[in-house]
N, C-alpha and C. Protein backbone atom coordinates (compact mmCIF):
# COMPACT_ATOMS: atom_id res chain seq x y z
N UNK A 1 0.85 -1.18 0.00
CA UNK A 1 0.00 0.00 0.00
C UNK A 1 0.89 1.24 0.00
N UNK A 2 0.25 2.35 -1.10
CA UNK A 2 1.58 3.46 -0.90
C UNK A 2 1.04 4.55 0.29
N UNK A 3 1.72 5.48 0.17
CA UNK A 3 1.61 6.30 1.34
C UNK A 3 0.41 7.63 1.29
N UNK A 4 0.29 7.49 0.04
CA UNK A 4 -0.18 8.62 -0.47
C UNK A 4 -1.83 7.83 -0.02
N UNK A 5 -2.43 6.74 0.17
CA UNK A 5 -3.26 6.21 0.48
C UNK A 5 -3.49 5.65 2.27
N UNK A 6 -4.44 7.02 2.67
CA UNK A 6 -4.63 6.86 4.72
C UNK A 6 -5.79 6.60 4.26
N UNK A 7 -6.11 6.47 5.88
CA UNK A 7 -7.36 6.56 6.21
C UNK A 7 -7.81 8.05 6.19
N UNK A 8 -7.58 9.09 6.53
CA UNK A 8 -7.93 10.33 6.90
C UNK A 8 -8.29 10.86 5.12
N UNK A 9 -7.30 10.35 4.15
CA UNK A 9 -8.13 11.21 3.01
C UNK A 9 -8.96 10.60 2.26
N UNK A 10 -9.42 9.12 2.74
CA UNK A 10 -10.48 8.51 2.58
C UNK A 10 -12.16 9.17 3.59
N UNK A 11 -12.04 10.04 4.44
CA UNK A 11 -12.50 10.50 4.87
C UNK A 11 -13.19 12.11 4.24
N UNK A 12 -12.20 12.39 3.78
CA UNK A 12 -12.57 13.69 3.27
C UNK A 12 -14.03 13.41 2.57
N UNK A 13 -15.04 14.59 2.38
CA UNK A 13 -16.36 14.03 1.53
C UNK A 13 -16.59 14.43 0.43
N UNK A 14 -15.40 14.77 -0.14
CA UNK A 14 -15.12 14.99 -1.53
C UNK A 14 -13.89 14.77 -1.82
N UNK A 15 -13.65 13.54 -2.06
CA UNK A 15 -12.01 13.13 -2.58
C UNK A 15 -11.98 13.66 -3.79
N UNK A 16 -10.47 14.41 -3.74
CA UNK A 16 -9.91 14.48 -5.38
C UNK A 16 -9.71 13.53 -6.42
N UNK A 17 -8.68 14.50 -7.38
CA UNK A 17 -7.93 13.78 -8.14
C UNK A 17 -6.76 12.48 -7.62
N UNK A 18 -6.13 13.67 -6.50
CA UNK A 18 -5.47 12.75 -5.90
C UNK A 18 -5.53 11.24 -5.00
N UNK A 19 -7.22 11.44 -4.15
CA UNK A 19 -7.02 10.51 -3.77
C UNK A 19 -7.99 9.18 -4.94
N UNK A 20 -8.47 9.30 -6.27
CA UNK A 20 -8.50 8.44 -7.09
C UNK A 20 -7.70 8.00 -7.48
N UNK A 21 -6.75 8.66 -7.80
CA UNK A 21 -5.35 8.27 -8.19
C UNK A 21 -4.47 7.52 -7.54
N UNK A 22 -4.77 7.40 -6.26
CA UNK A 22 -3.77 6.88 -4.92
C UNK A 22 -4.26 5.30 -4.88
N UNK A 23 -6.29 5.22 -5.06
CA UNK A 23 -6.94 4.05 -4.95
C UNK A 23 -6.60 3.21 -5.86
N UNK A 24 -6.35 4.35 -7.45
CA UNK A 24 -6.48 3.24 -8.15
C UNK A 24 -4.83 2.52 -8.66
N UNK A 25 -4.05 3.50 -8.14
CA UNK A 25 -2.68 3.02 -8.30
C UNK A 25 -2.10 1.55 -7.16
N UNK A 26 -3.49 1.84 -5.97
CA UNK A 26 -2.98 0.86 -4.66
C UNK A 26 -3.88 -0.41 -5.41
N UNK A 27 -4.67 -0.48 -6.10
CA UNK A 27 -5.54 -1.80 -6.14
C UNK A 27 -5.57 -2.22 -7.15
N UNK A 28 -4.85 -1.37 -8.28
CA UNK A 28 -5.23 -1.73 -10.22
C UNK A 28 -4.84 -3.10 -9.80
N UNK A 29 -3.58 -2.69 -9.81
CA UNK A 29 -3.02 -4.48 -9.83
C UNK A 29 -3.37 -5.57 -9.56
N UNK A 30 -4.20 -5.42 -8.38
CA UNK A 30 -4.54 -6.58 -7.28
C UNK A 30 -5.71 -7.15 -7.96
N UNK A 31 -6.80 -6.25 -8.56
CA UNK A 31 -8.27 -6.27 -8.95
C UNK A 31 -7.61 -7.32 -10.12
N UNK A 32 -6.73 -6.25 -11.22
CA UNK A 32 -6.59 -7.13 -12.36
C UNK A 32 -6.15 -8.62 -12.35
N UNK A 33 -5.09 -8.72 -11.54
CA UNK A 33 -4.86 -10.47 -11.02
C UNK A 33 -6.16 -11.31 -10.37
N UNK A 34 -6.69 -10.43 -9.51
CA UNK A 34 -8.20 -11.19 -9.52
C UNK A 34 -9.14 -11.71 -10.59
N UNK A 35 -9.54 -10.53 -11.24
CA UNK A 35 -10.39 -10.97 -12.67
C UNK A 35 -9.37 -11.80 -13.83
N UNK A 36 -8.21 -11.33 -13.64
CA UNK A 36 -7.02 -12.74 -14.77
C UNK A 36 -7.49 -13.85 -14.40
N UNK A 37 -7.20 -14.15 -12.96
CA UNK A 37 -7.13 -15.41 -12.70
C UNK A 37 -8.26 -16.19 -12.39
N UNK A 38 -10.26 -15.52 -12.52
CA UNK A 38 -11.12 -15.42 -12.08
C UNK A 38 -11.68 -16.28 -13.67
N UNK A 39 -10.57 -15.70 -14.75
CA UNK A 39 -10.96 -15.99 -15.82
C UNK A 39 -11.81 -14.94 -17.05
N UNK A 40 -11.72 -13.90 -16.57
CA UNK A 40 -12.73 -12.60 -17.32
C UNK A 40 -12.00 -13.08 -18.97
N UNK A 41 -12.68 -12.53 -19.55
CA UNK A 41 -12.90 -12.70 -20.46
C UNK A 41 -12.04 -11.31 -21.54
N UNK A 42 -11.82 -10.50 -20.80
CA UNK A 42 -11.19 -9.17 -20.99
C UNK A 42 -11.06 -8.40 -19.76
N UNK A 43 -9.95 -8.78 -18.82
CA UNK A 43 -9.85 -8.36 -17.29
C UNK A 43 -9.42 -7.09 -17.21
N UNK A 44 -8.32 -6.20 -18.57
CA UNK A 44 -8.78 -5.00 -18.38
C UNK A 44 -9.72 -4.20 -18.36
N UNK A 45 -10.29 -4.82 -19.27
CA UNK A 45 -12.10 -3.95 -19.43
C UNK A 45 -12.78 -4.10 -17.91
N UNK A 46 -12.79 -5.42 -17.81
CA UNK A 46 -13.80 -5.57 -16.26
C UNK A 46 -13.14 -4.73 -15.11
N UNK A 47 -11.60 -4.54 -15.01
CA UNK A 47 -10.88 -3.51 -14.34
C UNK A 47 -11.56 -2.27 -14.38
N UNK A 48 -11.49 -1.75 -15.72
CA UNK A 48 -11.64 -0.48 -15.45
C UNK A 48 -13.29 -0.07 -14.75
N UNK A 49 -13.96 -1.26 -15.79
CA UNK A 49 -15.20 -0.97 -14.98
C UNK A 49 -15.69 -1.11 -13.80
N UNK A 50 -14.75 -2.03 -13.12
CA UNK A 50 -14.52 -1.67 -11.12
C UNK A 50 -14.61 -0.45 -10.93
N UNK A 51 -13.21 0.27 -10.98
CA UNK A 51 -12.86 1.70 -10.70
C UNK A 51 -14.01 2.88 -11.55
N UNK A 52 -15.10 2.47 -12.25
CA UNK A 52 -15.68 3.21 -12.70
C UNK A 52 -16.95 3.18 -12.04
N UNK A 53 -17.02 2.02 -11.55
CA UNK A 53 -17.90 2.29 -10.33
C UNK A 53 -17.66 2.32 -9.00
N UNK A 54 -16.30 2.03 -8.57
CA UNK A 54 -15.93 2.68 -7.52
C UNK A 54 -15.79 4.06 -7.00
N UNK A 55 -15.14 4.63 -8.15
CA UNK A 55 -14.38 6.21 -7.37
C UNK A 55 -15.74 6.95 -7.25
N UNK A 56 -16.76 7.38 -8.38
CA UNK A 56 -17.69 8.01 -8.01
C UNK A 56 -17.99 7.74 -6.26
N UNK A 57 -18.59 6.58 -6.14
CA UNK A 57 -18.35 6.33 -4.64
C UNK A 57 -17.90 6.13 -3.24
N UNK A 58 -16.44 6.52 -3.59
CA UNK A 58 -15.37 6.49 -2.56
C UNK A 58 -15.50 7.63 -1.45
N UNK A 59 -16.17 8.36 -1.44
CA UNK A 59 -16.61 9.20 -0.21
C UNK A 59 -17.50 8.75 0.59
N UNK A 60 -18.46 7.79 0.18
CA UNK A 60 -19.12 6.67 0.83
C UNK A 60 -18.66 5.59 1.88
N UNK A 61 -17.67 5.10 1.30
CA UNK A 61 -16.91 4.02 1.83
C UNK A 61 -16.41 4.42 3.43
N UNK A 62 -16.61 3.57 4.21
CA UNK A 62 -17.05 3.36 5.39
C UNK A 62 -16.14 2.27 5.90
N UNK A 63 -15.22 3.02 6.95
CA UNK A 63 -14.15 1.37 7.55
C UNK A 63 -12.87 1.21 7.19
N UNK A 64 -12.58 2.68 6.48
CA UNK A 64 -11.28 2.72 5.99
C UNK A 64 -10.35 1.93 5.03
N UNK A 65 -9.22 2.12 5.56
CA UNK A 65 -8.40 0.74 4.17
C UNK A 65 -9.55 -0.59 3.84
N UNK A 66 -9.38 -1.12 5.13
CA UNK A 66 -9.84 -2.19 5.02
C UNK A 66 -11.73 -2.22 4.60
N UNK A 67 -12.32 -1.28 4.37
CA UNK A 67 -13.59 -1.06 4.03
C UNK A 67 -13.63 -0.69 2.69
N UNK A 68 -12.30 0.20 1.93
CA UNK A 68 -12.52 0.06 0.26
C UNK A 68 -11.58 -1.15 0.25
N UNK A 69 -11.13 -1.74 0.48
CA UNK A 69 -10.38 -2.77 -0.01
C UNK A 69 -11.85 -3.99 -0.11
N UNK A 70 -12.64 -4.12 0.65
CA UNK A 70 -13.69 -5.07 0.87
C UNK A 70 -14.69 -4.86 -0.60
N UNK A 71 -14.88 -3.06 -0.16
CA UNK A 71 -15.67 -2.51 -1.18
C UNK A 71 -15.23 -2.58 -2.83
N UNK A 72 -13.96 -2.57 -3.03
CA UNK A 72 -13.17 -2.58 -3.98
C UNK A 72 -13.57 -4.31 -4.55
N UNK A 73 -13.09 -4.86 -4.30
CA UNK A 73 -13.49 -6.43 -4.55
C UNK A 73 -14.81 -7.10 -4.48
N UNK A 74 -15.51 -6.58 -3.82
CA UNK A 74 -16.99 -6.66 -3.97
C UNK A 74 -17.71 -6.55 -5.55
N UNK A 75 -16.98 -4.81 -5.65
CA UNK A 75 -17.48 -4.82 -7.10
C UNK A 75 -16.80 -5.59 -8.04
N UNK A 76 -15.90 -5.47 -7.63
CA UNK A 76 -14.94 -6.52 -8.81
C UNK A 76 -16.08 -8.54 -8.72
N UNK A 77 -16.00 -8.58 -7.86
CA UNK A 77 -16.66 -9.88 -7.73
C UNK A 77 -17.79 -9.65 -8.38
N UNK A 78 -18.57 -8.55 -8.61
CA UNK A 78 -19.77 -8.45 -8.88
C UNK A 78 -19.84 -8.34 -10.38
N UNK A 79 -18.91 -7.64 -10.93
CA UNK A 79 -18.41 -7.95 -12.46
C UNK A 79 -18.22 -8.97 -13.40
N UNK A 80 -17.45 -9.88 -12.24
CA UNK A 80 -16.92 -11.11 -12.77
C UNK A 80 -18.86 -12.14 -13.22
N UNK A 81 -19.11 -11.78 -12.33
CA UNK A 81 -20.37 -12.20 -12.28
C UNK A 81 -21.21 -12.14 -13.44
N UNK A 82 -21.54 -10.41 -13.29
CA UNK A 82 -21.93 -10.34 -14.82
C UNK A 82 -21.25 -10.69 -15.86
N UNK A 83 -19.97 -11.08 -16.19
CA UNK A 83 -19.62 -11.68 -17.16
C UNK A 83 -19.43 -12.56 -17.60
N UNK A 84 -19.72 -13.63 -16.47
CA UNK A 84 -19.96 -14.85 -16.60
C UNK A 84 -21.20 -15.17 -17.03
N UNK A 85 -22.25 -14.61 -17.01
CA UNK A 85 -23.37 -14.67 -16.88
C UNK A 85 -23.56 -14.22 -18.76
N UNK A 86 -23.01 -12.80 -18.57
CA UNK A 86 -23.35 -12.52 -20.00
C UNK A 86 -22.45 -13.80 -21.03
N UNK A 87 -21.77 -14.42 -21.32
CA UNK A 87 -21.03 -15.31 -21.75
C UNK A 87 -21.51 -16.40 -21.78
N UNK A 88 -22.44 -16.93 -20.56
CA UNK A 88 -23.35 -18.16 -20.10
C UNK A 88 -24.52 -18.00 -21.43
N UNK A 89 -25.28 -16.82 -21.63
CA UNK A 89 -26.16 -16.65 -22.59
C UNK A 89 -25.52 -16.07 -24.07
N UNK A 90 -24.82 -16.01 -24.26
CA UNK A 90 -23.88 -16.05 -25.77
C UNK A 90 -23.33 -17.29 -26.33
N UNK A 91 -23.45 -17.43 -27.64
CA UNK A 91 -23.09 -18.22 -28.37
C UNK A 91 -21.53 -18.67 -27.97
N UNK A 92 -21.62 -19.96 -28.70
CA UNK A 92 -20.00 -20.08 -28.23
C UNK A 92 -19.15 -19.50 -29.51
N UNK A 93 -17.78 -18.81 -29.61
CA UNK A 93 -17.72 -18.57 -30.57
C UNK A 93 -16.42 -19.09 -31.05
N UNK A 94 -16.23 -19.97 -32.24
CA UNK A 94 -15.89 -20.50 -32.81
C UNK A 94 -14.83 -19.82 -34.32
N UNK A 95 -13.54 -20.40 -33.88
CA UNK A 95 -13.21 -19.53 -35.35
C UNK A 95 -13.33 -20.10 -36.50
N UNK A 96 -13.69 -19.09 -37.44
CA UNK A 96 -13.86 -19.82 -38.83
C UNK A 96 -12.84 -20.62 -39.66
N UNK A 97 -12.95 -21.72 -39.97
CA UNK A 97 -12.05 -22.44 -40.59
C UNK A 97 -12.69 -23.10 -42.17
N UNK A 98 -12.17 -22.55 -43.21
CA UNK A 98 -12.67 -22.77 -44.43
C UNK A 98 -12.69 -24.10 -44.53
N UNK A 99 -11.48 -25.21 -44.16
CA UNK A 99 -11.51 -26.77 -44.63
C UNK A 99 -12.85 -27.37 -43.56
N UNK A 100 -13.46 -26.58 -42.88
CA UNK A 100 -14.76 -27.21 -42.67
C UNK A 100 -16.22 -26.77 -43.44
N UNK A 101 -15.67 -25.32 -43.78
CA UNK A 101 -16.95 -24.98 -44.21
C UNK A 101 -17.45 -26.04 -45.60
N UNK A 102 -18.57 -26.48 -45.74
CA UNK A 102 -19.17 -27.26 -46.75
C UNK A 102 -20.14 -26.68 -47.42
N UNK A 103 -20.26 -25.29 -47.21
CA UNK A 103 -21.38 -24.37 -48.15
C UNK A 103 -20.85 -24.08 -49.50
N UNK A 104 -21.75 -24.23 -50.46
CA UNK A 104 -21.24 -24.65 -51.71
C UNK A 104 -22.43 -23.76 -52.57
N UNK A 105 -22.08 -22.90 -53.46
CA UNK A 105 -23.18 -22.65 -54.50
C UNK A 105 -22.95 -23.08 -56.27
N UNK A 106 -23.49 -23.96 -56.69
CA UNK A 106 -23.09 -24.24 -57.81
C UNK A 106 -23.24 -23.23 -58.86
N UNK A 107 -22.27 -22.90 -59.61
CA UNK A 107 -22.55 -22.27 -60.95
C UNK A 107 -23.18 -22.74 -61.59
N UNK A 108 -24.00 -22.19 -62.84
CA UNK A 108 -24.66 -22.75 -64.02
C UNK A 108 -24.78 -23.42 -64.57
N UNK A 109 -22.78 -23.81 -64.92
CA UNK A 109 -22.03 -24.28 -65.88
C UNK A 109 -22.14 -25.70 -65.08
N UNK A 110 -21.85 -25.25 -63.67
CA UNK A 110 -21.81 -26.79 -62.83
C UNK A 110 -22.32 -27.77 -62.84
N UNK A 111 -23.83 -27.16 -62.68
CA UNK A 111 -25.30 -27.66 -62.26
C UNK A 111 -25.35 -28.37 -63.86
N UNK A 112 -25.69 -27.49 -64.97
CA UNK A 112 -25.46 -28.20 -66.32
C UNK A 112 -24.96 -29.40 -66.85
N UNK A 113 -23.44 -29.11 -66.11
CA UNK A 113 -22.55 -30.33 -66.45
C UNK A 113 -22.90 -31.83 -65.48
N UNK A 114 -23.38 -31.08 -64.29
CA UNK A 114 -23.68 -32.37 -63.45
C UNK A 114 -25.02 -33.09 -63.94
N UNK A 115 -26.24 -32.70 -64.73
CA UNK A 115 -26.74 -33.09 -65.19
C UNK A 115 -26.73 -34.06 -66.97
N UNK A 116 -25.44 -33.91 -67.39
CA UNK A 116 -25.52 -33.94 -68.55
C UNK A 116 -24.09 -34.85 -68.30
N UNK A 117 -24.49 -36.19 -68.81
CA UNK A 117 -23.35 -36.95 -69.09
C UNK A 117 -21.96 -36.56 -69.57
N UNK A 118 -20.69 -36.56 -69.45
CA UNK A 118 -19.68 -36.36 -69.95
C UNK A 118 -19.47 -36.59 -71.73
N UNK A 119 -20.23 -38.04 -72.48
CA UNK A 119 -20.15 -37.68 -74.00
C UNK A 119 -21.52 -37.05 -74.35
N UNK A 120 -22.77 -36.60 -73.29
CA UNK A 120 -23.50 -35.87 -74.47
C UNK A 120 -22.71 -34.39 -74.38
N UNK A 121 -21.78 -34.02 -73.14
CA UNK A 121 -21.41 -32.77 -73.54
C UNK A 121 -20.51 -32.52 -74.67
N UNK A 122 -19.56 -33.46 -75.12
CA UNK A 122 -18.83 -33.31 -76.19
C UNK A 122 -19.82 -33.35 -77.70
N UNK A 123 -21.02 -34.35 -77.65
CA UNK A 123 -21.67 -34.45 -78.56
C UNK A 123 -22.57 -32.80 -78.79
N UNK A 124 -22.98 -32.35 -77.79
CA UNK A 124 -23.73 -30.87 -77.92
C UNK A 124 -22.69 -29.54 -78.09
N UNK A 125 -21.18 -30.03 -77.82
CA UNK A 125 -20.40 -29.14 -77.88
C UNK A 125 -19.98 -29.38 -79.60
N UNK A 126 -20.00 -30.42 -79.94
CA UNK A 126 -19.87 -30.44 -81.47
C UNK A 126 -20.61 -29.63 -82.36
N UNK A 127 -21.43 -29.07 -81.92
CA UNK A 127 -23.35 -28.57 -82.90
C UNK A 127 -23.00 -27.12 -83.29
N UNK A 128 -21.69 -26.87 -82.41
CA UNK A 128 -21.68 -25.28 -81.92
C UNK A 128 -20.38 -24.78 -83.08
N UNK A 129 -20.20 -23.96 -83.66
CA UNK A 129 -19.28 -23.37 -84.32
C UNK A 129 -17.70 -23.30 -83.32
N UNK A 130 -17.05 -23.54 -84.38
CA UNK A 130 -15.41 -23.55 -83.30
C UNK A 130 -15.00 -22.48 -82.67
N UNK A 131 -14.85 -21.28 -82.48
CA UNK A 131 -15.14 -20.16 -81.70
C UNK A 131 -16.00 -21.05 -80.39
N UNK A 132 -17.13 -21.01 -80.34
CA UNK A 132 -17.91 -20.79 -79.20
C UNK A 132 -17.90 -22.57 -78.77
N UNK A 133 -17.56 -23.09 -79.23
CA UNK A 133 -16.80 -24.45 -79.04
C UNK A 133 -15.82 -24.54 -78.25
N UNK A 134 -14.77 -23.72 -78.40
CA UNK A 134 -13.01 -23.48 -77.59
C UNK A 134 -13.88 -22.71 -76.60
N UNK A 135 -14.68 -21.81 -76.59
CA UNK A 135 -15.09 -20.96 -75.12
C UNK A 135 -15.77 -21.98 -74.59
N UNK A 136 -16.46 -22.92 -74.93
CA UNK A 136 -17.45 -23.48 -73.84
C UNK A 136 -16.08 -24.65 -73.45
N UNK A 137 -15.23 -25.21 -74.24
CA UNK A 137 -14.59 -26.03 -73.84
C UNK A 137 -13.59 -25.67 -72.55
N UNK A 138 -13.16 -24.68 -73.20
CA UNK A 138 -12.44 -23.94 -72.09
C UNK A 138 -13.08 -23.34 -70.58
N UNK A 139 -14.01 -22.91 -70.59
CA UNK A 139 -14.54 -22.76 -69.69
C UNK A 139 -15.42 -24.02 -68.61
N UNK A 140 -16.31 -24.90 -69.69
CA UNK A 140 -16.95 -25.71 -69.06
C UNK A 140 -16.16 -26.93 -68.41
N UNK A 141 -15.36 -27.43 -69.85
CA UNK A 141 -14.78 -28.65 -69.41
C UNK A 141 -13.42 -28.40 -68.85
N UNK A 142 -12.47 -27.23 -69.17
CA UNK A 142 -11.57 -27.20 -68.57
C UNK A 142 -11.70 -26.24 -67.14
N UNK A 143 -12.62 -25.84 -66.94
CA UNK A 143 -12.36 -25.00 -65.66
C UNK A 143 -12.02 -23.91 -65.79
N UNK A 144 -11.30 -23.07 -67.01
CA UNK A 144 -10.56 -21.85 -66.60
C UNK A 144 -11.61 -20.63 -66.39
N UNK A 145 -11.52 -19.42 -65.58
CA UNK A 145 -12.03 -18.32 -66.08
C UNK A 145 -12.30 -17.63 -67.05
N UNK A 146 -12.52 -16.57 -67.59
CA UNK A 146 -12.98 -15.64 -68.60
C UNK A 146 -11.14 -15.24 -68.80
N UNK A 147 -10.62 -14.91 -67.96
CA UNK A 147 -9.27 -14.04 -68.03
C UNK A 147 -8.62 -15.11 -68.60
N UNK A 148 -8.69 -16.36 -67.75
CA UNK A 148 -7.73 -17.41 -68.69
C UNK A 148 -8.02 -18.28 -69.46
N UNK A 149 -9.78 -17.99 -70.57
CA UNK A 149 -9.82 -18.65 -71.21
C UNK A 149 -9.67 -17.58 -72.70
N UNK A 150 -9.72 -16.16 -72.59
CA UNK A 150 -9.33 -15.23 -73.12
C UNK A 150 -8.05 -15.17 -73.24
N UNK A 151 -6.72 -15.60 -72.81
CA UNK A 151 -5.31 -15.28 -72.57
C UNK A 151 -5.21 -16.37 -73.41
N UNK A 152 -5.45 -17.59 -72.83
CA UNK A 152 -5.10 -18.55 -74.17
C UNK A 152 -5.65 -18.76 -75.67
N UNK A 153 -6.81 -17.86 -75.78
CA UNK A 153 -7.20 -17.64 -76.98
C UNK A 153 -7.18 -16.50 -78.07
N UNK A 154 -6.26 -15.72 -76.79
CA UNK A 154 -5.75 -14.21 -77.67
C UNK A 154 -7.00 -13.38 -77.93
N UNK A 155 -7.98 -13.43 -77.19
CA UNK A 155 -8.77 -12.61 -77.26
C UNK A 155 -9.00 -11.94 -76.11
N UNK A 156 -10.26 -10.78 -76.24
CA UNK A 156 -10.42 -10.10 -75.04
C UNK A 156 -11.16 -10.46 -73.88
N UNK A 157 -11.61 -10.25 -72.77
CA UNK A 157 -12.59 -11.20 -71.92
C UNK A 157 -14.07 -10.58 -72.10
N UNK A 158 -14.12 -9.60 -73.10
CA UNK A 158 -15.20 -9.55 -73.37
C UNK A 158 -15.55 -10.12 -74.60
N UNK A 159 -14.66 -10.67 -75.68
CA UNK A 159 -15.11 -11.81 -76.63
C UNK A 159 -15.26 -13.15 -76.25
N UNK A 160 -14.93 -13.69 -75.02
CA UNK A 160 -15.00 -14.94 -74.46
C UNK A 160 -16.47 -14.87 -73.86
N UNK A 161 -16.48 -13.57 -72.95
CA UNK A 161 -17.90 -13.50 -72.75
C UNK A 161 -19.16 -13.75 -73.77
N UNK A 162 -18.99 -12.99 -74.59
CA UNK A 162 -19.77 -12.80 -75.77
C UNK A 162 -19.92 -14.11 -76.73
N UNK A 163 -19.11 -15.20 -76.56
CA UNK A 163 -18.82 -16.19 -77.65
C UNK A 163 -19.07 -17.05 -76.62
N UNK A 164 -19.29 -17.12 -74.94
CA UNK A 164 -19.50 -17.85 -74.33
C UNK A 164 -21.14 -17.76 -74.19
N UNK A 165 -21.77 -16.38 -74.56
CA UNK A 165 -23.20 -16.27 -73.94
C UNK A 165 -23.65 -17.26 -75.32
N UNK A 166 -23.52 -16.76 -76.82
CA UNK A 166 -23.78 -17.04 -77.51
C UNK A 166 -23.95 -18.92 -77.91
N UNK A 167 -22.99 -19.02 -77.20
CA UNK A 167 -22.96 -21.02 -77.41
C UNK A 167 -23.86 -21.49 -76.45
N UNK A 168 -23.99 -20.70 -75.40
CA UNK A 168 -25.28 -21.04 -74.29
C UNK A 168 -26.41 -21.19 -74.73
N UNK A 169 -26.49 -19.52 -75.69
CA UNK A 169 -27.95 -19.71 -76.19
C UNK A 169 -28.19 -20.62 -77.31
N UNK A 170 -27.33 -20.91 -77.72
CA UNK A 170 -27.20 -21.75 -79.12
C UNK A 170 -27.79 -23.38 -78.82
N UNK A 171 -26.85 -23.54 -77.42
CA UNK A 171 -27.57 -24.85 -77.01
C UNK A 171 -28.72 -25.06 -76.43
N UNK A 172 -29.49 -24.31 -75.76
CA UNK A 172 -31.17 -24.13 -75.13
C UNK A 172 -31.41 -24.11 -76.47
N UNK A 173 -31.22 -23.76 -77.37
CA UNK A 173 -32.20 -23.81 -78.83
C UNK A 173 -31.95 -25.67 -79.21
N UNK A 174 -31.40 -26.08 -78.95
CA UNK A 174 -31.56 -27.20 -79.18
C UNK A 174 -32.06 -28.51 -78.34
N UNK A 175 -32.92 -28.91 -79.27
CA UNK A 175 -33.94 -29.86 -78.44
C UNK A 175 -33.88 -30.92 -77.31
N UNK A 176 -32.63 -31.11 -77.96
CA UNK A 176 -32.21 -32.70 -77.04
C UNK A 176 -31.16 -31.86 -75.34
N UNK A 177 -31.20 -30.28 -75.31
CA UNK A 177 -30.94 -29.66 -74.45
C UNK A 177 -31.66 -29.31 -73.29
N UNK A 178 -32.58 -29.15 -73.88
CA UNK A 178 -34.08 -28.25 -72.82
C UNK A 178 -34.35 -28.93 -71.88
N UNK A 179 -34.38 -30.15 -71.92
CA UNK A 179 -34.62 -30.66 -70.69
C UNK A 179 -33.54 -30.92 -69.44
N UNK A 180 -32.17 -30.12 -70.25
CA UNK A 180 -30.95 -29.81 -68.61
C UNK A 180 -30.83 -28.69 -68.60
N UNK A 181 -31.06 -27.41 -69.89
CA UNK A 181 -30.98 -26.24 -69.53
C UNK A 181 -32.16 -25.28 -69.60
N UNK A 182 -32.53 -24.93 -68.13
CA UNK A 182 -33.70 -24.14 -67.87
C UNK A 182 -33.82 -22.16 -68.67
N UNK A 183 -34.67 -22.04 -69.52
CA UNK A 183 -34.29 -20.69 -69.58
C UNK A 183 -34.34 -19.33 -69.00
C-alpha cells in the first residue's frame, strides 16, 4: 500500500484527483490479477469498470483501508459475475475455418454439367461453331475463367464472354438440351 493512500483522506467528503489516483494506483493491480485469474474474459475492461464504479463512490466508503479494499473487490466480484453470466447466454464462438466450411453454390455451368453426361457434352459441344466451341470447352470442361480462357485464346474477356453467352444460347435452342438447360 503506498503512502499517499490513509485513512484520513479517505474521509474527506469529496475526494480528489489525488485521492482516485492513490486508490487506483494501490488496487489496479490486485483487482486485475483477480479478474485474470477469475478468468474474465477481458480483465482490463472488467478492471476499469470496477474503478468506474468505484471512485464516483469512494466518499461513501465506510471502515477505511480495510472497508474500500472489501468494497473494492466486492465490485470486482460483482463484475466477474456479470460476465460470466453474460457469456453463459452467448453463443459459443468458434473460429472460422474454411476446410470445414461445406457451403457450396453451384454455378450454371456446374449444375449443367452435373446433369448432362460427360459424351453428351462433347456431342452438344460439337453442334456449336469452333469459336464458341473453344469458349465453352475452355470454360466448361476445362475450368478456366474468362481471363484465362481469353489469354489462351488471344482474345479479349469480353469476346469470351460474348462467344460464351452465344454457345449457351445456341444450345437451349436445341432440343435434345431443354430438358438440362432451364431458360
Amino acid at each position: 500500500m503506498t503512502d499517499a493512500l490513509t485513512d484520513e483522506s479517505l474521509l474527506d467528503p469529496d475526494p480528489g484527483p489525488a485521492a482516485f489516483g492513490a486508490v487506483y494506483r494501490t488496487y489496479a493491480s490486485q483487482v486485475l490479477g483477480y479478474l485474470t485469474a477469475r478468468g474474465a474474459e477481458d480483465p482490463e475492461a472488467a478492471m476499469q469498470d470496477v474503478f468506474l464504479a468505484v471512485l464516483p463512490r469512494l466518499n461513501t466508503v465506510t471502515g477505511g483501508s480495510d472497508g474500500l479494499r472489501t468494497f473494492i473487490f466486492s465490485v470486482a466480484h460483482a463484475r466477474m459475475v456479470d460476465d460470466r453470466r453474460r457469456h453463459g447466454r452467448a453463443p459459443a464462438k468458434v473460429p472460422f475455418d474454411p476446410e470445414l466450411d461445406r457451403r457450396e453454390d453451384l454455378s450454371a455451368e456446374d449444375e449443367a454439367l452435373d446433369r448432362v453426361a460427360p459424351g453428351e457434352v462433347l456431342g452438344l459441344l460439337e453442334s456449336l461453331p469452333e469459336d464458341q466451341r473453344e469458349v465453352l470447352a475452355l470454360r466448361l470442361v476445362a475450368g478456366l475463367s474468362i481471363e484465362q480462357a481469353a489469354e489462351s485464346m488471344g482474345r479479349s474477356a469480353g469476346a469470351v464472354k460474348q462467344l460464351q453467352r452465344r454457345g449457351i444460347l445456341k444450345l437451349r435452342e436445341l432440343a435434345s438440351v431443354k430438358e438440362y438447360l432451364k431458360p
